[in-house]
N, C-alpha and C. Protein backbone atom coordinates (compact mmCIF):
# COMPACT_ATOMS: atom_id res chain seq x y z
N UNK A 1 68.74 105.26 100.24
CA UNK A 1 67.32 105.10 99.99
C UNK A 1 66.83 106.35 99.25
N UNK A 2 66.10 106.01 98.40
CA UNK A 2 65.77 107.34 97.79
C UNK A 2 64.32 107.72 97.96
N UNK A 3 63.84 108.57 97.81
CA UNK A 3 62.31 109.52 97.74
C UNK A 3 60.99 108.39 97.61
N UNK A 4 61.42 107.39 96.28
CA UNK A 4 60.39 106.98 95.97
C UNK A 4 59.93 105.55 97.08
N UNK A 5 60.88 105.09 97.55
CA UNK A 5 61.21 103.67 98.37
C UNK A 5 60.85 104.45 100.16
N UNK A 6 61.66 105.43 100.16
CA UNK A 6 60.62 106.32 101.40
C UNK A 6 59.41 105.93 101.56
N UNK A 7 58.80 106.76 100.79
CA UNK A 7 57.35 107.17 100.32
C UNK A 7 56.58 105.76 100.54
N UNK A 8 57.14 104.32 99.73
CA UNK A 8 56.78 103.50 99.76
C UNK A 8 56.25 102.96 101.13
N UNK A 9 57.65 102.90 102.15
CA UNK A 9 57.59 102.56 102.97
C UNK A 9 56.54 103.30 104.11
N UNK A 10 57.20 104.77 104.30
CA UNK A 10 55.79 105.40 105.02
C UNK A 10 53.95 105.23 104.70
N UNK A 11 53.88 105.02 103.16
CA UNK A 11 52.55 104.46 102.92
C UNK A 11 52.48 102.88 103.49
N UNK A 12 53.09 102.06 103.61
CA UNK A 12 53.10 100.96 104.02
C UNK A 12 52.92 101.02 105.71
N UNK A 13 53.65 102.06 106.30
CA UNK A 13 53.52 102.10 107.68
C UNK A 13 51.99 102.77 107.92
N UNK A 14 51.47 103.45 107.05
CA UNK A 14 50.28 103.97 107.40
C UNK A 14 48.72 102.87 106.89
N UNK A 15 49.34 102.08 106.29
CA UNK A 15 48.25 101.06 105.84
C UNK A 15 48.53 100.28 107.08
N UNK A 16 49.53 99.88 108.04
CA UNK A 16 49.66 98.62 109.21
C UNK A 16 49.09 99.89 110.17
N UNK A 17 49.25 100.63 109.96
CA UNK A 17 48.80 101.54 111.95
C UNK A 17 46.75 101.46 111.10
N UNK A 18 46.35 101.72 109.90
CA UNK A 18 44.97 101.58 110.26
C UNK A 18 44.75 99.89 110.60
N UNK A 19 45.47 99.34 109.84
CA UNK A 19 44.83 97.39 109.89
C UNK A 19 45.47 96.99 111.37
N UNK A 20 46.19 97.52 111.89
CA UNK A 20 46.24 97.11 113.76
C UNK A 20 45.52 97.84 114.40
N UNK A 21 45.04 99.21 114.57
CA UNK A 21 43.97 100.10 114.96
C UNK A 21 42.74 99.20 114.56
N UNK A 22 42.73 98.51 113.72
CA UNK A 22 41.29 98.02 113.40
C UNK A 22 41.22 96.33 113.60
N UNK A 23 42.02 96.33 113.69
CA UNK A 23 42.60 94.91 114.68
C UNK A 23 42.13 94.99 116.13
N UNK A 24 42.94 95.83 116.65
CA UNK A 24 42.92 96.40 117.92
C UNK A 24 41.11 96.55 118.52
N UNK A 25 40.31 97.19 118.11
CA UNK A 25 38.88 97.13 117.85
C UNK A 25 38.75 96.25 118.13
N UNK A 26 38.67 95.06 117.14
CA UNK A 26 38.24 93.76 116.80
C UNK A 26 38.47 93.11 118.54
N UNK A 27 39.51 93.11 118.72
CA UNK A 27 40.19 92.30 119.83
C UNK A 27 39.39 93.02 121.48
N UNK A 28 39.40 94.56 121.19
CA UNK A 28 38.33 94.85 122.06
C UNK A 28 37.69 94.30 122.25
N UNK A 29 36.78 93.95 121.38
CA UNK A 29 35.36 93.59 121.32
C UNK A 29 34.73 92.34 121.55
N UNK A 30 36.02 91.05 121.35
CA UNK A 30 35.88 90.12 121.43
C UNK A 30 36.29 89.65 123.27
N UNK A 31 36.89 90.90 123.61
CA UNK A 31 37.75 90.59 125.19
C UNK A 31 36.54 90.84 126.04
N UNK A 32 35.87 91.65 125.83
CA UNK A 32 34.11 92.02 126.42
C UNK A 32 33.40 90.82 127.15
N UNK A 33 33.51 90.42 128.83
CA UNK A 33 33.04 89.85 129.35
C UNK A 33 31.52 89.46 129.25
N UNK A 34 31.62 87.91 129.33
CA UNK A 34 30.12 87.45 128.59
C UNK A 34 29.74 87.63 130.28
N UNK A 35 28.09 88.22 130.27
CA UNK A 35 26.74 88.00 131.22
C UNK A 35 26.90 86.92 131.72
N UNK A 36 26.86 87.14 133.47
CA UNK A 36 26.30 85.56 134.11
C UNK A 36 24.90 85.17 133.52
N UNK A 37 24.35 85.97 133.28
CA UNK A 37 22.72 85.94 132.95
C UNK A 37 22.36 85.08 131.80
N UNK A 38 24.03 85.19 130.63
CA UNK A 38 23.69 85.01 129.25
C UNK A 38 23.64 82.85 129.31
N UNK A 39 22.67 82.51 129.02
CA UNK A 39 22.36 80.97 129.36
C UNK A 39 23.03 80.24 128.43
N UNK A 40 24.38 80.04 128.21
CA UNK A 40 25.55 79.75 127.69
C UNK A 40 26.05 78.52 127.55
N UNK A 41 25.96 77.75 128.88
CA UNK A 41 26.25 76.47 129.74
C UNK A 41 27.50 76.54 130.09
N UNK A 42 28.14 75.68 131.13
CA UNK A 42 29.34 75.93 131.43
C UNK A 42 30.29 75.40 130.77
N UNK A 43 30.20 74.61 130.03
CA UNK A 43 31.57 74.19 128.91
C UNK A 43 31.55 74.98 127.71
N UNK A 44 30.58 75.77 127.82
CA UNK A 44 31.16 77.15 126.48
C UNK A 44 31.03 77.86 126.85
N UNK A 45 30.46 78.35 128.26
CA UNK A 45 31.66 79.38 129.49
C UNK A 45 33.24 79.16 129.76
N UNK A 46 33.40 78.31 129.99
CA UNK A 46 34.75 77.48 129.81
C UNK A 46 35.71 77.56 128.72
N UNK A 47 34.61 77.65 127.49
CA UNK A 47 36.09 77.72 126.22
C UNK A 47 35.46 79.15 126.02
N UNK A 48 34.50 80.30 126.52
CA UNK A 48 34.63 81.38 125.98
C UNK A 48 36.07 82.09 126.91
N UNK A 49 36.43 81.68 128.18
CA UNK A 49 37.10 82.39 128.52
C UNK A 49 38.29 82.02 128.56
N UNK A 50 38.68 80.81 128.21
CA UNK A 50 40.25 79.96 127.67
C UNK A 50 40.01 81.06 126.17
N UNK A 51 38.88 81.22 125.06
CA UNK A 51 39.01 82.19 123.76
C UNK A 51 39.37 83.59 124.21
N UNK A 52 38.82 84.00 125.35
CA UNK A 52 39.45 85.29 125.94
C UNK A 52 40.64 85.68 126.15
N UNK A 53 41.38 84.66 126.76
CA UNK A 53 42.53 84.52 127.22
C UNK A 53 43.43 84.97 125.76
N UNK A 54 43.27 83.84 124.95
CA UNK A 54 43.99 84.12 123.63
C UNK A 54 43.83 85.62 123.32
N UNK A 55 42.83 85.55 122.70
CA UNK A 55 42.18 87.09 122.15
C UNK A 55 43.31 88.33 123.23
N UNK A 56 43.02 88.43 124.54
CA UNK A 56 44.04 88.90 125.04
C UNK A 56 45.65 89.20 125.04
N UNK A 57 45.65 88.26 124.39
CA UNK A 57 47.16 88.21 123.78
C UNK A 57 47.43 88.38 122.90
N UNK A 58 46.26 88.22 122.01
CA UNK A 58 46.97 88.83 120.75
C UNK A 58 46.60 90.45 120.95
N UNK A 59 45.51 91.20 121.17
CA UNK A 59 45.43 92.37 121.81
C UNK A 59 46.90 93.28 122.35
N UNK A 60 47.15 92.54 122.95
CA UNK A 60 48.44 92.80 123.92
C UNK A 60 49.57 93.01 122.64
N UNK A 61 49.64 92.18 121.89
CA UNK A 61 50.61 92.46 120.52
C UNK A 61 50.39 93.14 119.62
N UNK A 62 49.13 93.10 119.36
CA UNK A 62 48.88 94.26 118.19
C UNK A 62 48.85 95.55 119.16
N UNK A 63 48.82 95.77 120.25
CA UNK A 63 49.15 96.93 120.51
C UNK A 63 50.61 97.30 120.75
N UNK A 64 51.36 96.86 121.01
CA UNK A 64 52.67 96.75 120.89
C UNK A 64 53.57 97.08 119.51
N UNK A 65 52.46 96.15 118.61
CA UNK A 65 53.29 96.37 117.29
C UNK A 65 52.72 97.94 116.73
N UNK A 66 51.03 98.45 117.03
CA UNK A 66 50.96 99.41 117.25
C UNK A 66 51.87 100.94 117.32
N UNK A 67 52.39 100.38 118.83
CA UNK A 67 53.34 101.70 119.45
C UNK A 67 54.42 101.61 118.21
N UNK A 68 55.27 100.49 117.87
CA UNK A 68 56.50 100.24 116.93
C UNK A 68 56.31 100.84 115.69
N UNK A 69 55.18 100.73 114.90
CA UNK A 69 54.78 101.12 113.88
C UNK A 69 54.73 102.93 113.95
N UNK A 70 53.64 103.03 115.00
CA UNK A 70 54.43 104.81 115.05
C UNK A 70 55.32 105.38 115.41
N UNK A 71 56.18 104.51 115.83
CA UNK A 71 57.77 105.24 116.46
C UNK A 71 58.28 104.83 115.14
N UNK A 72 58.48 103.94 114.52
CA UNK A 72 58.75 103.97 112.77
C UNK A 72 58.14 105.27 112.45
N UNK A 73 57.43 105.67 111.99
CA UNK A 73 56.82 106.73 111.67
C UNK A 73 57.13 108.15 111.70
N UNK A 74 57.66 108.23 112.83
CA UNK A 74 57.82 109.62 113.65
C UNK A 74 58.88 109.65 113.13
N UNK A 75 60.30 107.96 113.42
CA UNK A 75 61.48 107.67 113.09
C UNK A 75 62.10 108.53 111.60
N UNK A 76 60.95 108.57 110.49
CA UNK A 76 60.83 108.17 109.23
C UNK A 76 61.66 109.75 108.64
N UNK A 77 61.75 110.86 109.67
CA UNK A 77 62.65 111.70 108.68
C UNK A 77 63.90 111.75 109.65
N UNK A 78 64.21 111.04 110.36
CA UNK A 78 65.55 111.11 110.85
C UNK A 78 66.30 110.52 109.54
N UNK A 79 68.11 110.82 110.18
CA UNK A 79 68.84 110.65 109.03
C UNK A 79 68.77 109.41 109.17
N UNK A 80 69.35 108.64 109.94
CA UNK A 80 69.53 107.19 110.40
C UNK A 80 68.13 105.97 110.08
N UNK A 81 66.96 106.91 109.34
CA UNK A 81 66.00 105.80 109.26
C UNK A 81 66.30 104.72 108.77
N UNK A 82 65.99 103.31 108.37
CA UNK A 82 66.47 102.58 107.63
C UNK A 82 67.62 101.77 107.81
N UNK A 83 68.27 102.50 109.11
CA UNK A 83 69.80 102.37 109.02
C UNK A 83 69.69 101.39 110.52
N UNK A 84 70.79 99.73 110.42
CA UNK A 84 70.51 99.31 111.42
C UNK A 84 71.22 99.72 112.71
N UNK A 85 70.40 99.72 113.87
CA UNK A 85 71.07 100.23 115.16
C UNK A 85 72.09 99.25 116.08
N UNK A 86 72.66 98.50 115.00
CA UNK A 86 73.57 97.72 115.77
C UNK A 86 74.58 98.14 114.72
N UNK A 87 74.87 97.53 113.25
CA UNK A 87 75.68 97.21 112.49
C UNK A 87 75.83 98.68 111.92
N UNK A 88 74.99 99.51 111.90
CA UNK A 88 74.78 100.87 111.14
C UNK A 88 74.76 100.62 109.65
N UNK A 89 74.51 99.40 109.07
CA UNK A 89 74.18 99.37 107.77
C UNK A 89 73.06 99.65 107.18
N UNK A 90 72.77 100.10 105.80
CA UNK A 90 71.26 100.79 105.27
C UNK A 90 70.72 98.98 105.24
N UNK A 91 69.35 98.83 106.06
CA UNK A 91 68.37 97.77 106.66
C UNK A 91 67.78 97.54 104.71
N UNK A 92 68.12 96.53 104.16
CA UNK A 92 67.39 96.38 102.77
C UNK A 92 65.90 96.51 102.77
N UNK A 93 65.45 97.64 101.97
CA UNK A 93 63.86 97.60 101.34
C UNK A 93 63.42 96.53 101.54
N UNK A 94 63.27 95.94 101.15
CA UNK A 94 62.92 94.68 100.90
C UNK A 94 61.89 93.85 102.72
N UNK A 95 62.85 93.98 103.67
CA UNK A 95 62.96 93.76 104.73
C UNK A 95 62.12 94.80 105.82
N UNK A 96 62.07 96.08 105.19
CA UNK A 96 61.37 97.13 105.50
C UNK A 96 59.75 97.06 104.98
N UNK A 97 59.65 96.67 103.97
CA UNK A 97 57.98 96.53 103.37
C UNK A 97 57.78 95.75 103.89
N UNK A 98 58.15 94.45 104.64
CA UNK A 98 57.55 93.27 105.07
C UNK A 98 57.41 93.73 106.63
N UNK A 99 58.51 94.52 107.39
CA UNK A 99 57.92 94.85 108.82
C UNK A 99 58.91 96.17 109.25
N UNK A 100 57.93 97.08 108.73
CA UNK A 100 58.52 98.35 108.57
C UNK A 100 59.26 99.06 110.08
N UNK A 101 58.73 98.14 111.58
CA UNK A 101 58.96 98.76 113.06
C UNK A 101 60.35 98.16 112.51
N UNK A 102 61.08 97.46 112.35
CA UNK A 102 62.32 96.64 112.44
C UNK A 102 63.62 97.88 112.34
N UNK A 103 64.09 97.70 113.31
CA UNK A 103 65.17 98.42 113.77
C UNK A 103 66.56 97.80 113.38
N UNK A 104 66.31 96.49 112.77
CA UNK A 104 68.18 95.55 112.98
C UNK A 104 67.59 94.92 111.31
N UNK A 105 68.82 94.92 111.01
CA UNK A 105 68.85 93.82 109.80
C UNK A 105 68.89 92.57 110.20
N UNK A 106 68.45 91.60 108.93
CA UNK A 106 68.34 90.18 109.19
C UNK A 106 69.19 89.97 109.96
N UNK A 107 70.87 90.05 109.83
CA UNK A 107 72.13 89.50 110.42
C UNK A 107 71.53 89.88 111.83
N UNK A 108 71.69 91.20 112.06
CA UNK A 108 71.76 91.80 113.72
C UNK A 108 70.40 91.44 114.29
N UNK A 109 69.68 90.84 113.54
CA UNK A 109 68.24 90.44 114.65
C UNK A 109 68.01 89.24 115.45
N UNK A 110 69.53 88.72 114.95
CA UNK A 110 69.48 87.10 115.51
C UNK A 110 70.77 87.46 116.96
């Protein structure tokens, strides 16, 4: 891998940690328990908190992919970056711009 495909990639990891940080927000905000007070009715009390539920989960993943994205990051001047942790082969660019946490090449991820 050379300098410029690096570079690429660490700017790519730093554009997904702000758009899941700001994801992450979003999902806050939407998880925010509605008021008994708020006069709602109960069948869209009902689907606000079946929409909670979801929202929760995805929360739960974008923070996850979160943590992955900065352990990529931190990962990013070891020698072995790039390199898969099963097969020890260099992980193709290609495969890296699309989900830069990925630790295994296509083959070793299955």
């Amino acid at each position: 891998m050379n300098k410029k495909e690096k570079y690429q990639i660490i700017q790519k990891i730093d554009d997904l940690i702000i758009e899941t940080k700001e994801k992450i927000k979003q999902y806050k905000d939407l998880t925010k328990p509605i008021s008994p007070e708020n006069a709602i009715g109960r069948v869209s009390r009902m689907d606000a908190i079946n929409n909670k539920s979801v929202v929760e989960a995805a929360l739960i993943e974008a923070e996850n992919k979160l943590n992955k994205l900065i352990r990529a990051k931190s990962m990013s001047q070891d020698m072995d970056f790039c390199i898969c942790k099963k097969c020890r082969k260099q992980i193709p660019i290609e495969r890296i711009l699309i989900k830069p946490e990925s630790q295994f090449c296509v083959n070793c991820a299955f």
